[in-house]
C-alpha atoms as a PDB file:
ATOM      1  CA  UNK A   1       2.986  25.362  21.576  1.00  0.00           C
ATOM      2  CA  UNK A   2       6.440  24.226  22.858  1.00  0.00           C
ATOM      3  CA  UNK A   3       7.846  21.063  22.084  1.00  0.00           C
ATOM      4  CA  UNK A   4       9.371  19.634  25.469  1.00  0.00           C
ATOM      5  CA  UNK A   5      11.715  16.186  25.902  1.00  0.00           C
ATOM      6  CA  UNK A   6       9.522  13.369  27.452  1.00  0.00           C
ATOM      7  CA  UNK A   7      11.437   9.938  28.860  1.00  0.00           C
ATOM      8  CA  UNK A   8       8.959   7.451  27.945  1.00  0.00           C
ATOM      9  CA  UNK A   9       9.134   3.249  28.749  1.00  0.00           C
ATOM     10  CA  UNK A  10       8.696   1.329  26.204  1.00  0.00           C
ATOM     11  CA  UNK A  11       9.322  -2.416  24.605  1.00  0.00           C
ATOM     12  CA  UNK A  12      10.125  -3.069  20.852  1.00  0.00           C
ATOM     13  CA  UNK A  13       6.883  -5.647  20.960  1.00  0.00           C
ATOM     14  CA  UNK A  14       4.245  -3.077  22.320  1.00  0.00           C
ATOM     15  CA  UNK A  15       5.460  -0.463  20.064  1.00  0.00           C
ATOM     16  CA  UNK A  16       5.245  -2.602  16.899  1.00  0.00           C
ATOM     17  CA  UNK A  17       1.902  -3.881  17.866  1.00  0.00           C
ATOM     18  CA  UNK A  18       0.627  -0.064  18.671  1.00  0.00           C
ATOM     19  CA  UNK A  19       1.840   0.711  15.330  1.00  0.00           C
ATOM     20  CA  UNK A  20       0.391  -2.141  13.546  1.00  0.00           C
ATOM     21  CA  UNK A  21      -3.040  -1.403  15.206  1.00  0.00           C
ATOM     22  CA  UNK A  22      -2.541   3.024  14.154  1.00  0.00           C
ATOM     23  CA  UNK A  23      -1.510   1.683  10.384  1.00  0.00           C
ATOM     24  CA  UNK A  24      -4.624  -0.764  10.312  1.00  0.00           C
ATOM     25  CA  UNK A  25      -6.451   2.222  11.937  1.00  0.00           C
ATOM     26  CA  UNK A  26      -5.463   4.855   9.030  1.00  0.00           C
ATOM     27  CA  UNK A  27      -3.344   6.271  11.745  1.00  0.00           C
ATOM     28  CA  UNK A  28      -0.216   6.657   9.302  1.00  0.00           C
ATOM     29  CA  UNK A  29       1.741   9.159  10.799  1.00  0.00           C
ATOM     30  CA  UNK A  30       0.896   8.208  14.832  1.00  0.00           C
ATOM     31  CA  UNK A  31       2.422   4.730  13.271  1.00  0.00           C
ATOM     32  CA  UNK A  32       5.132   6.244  11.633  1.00  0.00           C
ATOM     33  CA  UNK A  33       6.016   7.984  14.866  1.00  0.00           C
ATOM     34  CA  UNK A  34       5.883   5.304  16.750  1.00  0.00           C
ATOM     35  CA  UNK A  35       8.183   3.006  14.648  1.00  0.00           C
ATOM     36  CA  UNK A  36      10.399   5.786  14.256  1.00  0.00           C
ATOM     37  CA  UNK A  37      10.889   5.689  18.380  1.00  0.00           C
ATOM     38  CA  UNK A  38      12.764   2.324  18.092  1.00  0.00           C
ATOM     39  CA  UNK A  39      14.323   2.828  14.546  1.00  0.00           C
ATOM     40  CA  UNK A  40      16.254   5.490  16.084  1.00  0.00           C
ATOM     41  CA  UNK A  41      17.497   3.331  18.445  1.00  0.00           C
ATOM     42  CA  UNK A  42      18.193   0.390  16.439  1.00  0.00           C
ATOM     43  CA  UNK A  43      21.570   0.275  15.145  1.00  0.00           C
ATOM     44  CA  UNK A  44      21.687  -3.673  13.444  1.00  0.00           C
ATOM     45  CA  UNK A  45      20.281  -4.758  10.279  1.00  0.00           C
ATOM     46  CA  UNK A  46      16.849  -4.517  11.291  1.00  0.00           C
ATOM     47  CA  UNK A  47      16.756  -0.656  11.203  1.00  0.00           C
ATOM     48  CA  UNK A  48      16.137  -0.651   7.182  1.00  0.00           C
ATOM     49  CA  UNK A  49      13.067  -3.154   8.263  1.00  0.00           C
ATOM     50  CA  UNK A  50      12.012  -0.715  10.675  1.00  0.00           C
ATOM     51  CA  UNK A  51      12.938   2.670   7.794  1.00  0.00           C
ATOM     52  CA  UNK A  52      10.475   0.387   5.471  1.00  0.00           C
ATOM     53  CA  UNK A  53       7.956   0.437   7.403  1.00  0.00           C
ATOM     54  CA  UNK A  54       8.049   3.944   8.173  1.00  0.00           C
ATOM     55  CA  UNK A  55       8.291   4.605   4.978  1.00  0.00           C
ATOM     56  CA  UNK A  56       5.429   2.813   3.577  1.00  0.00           C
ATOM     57  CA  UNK A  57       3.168   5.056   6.663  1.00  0.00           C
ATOM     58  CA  UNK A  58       4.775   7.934   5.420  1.00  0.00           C
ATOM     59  CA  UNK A  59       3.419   7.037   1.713  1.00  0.00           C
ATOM     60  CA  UNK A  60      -0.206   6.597   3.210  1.00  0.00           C
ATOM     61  CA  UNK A  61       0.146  10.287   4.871  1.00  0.00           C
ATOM     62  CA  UNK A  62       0.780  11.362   2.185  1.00  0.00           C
ATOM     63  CA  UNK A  63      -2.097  10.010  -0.097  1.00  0.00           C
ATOM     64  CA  UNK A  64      -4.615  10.909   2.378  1.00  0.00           C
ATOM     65  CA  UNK A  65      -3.307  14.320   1.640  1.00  0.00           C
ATOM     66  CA  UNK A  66      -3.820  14.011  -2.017  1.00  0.00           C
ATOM     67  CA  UNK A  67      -0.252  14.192  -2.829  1.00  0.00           C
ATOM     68  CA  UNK A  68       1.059  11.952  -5.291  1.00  0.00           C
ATOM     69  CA  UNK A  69       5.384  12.998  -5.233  1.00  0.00           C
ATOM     70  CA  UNK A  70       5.950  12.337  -1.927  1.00  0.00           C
ATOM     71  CA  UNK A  71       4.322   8.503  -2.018  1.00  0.00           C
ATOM     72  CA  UNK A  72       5.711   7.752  -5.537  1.00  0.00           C
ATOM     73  CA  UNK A  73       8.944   8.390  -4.101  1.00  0.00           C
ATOM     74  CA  UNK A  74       8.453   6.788  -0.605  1.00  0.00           C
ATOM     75  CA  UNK A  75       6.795   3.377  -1.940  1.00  0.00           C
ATOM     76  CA  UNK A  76       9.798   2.864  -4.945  1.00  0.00           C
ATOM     77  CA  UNK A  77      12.132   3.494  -1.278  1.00  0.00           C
ATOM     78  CA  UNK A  78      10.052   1.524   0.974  1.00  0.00           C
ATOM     79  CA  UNK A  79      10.280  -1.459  -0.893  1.00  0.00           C
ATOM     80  CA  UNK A  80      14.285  -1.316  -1.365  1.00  0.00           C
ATOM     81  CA  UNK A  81      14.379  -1.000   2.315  1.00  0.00           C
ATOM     82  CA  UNK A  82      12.185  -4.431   3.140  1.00  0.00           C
ATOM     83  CA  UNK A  83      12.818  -6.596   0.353  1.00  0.00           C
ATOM     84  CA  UNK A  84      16.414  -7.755   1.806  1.00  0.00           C
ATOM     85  CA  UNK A  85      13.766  -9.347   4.454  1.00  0.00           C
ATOM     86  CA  UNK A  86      11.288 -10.750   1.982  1.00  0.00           C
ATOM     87  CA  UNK A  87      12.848 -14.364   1.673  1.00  0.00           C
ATOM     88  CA  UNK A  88      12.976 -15.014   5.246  1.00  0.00           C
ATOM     89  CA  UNK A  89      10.693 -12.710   6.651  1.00  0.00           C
ATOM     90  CA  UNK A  90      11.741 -10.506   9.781  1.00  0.00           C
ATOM     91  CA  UNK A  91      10.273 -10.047  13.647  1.00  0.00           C
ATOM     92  CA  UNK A  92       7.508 -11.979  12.821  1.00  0.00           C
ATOM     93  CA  UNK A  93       6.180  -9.827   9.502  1.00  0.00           C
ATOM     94  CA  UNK A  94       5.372 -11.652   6.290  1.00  0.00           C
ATOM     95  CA  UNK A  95       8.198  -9.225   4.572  1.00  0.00           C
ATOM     96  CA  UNK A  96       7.361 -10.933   1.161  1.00  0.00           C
ATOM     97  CA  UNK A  97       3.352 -10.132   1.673  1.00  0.00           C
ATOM     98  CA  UNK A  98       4.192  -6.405   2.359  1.00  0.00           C
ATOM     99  CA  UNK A  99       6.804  -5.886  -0.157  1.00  0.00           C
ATOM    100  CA  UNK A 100       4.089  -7.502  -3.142  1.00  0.00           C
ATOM    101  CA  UNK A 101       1.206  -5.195  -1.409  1.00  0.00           C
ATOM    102  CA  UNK A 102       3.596  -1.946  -1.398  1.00  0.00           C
ATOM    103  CA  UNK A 103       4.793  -2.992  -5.311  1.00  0.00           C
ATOM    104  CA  UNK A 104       0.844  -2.951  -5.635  1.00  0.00           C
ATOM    105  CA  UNK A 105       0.228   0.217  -4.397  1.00  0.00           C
ATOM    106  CA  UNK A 106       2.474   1.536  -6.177  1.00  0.00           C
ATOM    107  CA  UNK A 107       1.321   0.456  -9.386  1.00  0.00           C
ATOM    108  CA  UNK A 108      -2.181   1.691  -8.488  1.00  0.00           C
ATOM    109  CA  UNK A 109      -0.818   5.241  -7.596  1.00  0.00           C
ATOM    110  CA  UNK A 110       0.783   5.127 -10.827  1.00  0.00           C
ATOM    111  CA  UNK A 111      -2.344   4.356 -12.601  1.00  0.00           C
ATOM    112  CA  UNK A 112      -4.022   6.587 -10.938  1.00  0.00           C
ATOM    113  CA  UNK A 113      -1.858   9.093 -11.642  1.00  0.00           C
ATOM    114  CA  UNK A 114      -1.175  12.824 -10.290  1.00  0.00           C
ATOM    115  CA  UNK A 115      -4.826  14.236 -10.424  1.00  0.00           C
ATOM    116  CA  UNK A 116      -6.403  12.212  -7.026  1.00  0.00           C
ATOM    117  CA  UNK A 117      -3.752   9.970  -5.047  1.00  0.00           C
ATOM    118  CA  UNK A 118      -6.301   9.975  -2.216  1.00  0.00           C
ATOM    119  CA  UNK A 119      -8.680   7.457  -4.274  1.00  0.00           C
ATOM    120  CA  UNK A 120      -6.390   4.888  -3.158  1.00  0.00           C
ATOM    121  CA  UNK A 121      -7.491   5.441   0.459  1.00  0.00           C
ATOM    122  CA  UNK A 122      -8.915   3.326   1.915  1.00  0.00           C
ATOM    123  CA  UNK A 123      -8.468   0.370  -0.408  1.00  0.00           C
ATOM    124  CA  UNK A 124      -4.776   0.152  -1.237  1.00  0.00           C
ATOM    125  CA  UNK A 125      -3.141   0.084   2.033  1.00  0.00           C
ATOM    126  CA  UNK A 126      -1.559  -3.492   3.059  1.00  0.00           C
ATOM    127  CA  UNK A 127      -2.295  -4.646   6.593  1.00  0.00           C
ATOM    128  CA  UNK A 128       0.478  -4.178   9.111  1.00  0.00           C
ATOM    129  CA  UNK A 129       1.090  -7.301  11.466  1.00  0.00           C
ATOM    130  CA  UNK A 130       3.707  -9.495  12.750  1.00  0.00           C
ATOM    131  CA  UNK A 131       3.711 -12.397  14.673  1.00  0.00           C
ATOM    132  CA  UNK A 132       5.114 -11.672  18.065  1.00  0.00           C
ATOM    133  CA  UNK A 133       5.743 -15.851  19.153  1.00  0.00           C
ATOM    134  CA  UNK A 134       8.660 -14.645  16.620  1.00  0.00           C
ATOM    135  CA  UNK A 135       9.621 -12.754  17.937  1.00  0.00           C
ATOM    136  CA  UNK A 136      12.551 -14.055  20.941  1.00  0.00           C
ATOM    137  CA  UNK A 137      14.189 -15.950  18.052  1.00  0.00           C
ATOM    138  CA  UNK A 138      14.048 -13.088  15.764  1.00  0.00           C
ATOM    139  CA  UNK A 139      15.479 -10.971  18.147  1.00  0.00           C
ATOM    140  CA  UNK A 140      18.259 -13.172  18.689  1.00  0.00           C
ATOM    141  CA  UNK A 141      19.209 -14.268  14.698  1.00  0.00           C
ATOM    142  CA  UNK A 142      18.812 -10.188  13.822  1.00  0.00           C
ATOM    143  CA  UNK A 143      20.495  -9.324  17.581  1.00  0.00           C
ATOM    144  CA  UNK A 144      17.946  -6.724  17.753  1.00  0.00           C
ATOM    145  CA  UNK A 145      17.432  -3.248  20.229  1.00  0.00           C
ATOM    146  CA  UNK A 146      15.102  -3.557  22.922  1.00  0.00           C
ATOM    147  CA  UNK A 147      15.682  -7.420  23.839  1.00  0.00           C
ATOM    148  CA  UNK A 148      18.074  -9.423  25.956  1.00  0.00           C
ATOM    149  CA  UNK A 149      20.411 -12.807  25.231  1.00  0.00           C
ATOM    150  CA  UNK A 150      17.505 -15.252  24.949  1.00  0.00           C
ATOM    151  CA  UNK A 151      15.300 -13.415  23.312  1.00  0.00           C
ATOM    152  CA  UNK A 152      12.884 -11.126  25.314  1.00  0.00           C
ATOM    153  CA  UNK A 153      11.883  -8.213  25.385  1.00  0.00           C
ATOM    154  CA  UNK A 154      13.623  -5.379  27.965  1.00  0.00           C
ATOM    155  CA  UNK A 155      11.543  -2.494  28.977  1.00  0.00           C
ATOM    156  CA  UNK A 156      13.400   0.828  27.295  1.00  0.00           C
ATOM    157  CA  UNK A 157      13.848   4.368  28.284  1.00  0.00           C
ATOM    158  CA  UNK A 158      13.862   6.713  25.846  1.00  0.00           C
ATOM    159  CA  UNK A 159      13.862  10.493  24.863  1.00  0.00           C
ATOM    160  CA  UNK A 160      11.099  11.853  22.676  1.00  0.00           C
ATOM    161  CA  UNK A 161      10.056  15.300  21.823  1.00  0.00           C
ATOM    162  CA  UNK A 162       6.130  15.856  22.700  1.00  0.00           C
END
């Protein structure tokens, strides 16, 4: 099936909250996806926040395919990426709560070891959410993509291929 380019509207809050609910879901790589959309646009220090986060999705995609490489790797990354934020926290997530439940994970894949990855699904996954009142103050002390001078959020056009 061909892959076409698709201009899609979006804001930085509705696509962290759809990904939230697809991670929460089990929907790892619909989140990663979707956090990838405004990674790629974000060019400030929030963009390793955003490359955690899509890493730790990645990890779960992997699991749930019974690999155990590909997550070993991603968590040990993931981590680096978010714990810059974990102190202070970042757009509204508890940085420090996910970077202690990826650490965890990744101690329990370890345990578990090569042989069955995908026991740790569901069971070892952290919860994805942020708190979006947050998030206009965020966006200004981080100057993030996707939101203006005070604060809120601008609706986005962007280029995706569907």
């Amino acid at each position: 099936m061909p892959r076409t380019l698709v201009t899609k509207r979006i804001t930085v809050p509705g696509n962290l909250q759809l990904a939230c609910d697809q991670f929460n879901r089990g929907q790892f790589f619909e989140c990663h996806e979707t956090l990838e959309e405004i990674w790629q646009q974000e060019h400030g220090p929030v963009r390793d926040l955003y490359k955690g986060l899509i890493q730790v999705a990645a990890a779960f995609v992997h699991i749930t395919r019974n690999h155990y490489r590909g997550p070993d790797r991603l968590f040990a990354t993931a981590a680096g990426y978010l714990r810059p934020f974990a102190a202070e926290g970042a757009l509204g997530f508890d940085v420090a709560a996910l970077v202690a439940a990826v650490e965890s994970a990744h101690a329990r894949l370890c345990a578990a070891g090569p042989a069955n990855p995908a026991s740790l699904y569901p069971g070892a996954e952290p919860v994805f959410a942020f708190d979006a009142t947050k998030l206009p103050a965020e966006a200004r002390r981080w100057s993030a993509w996707g939101f203006d001078a005070d604060g809120a959020p601008t609706v986005m056009e962007i280029t995706v291929i569907e």
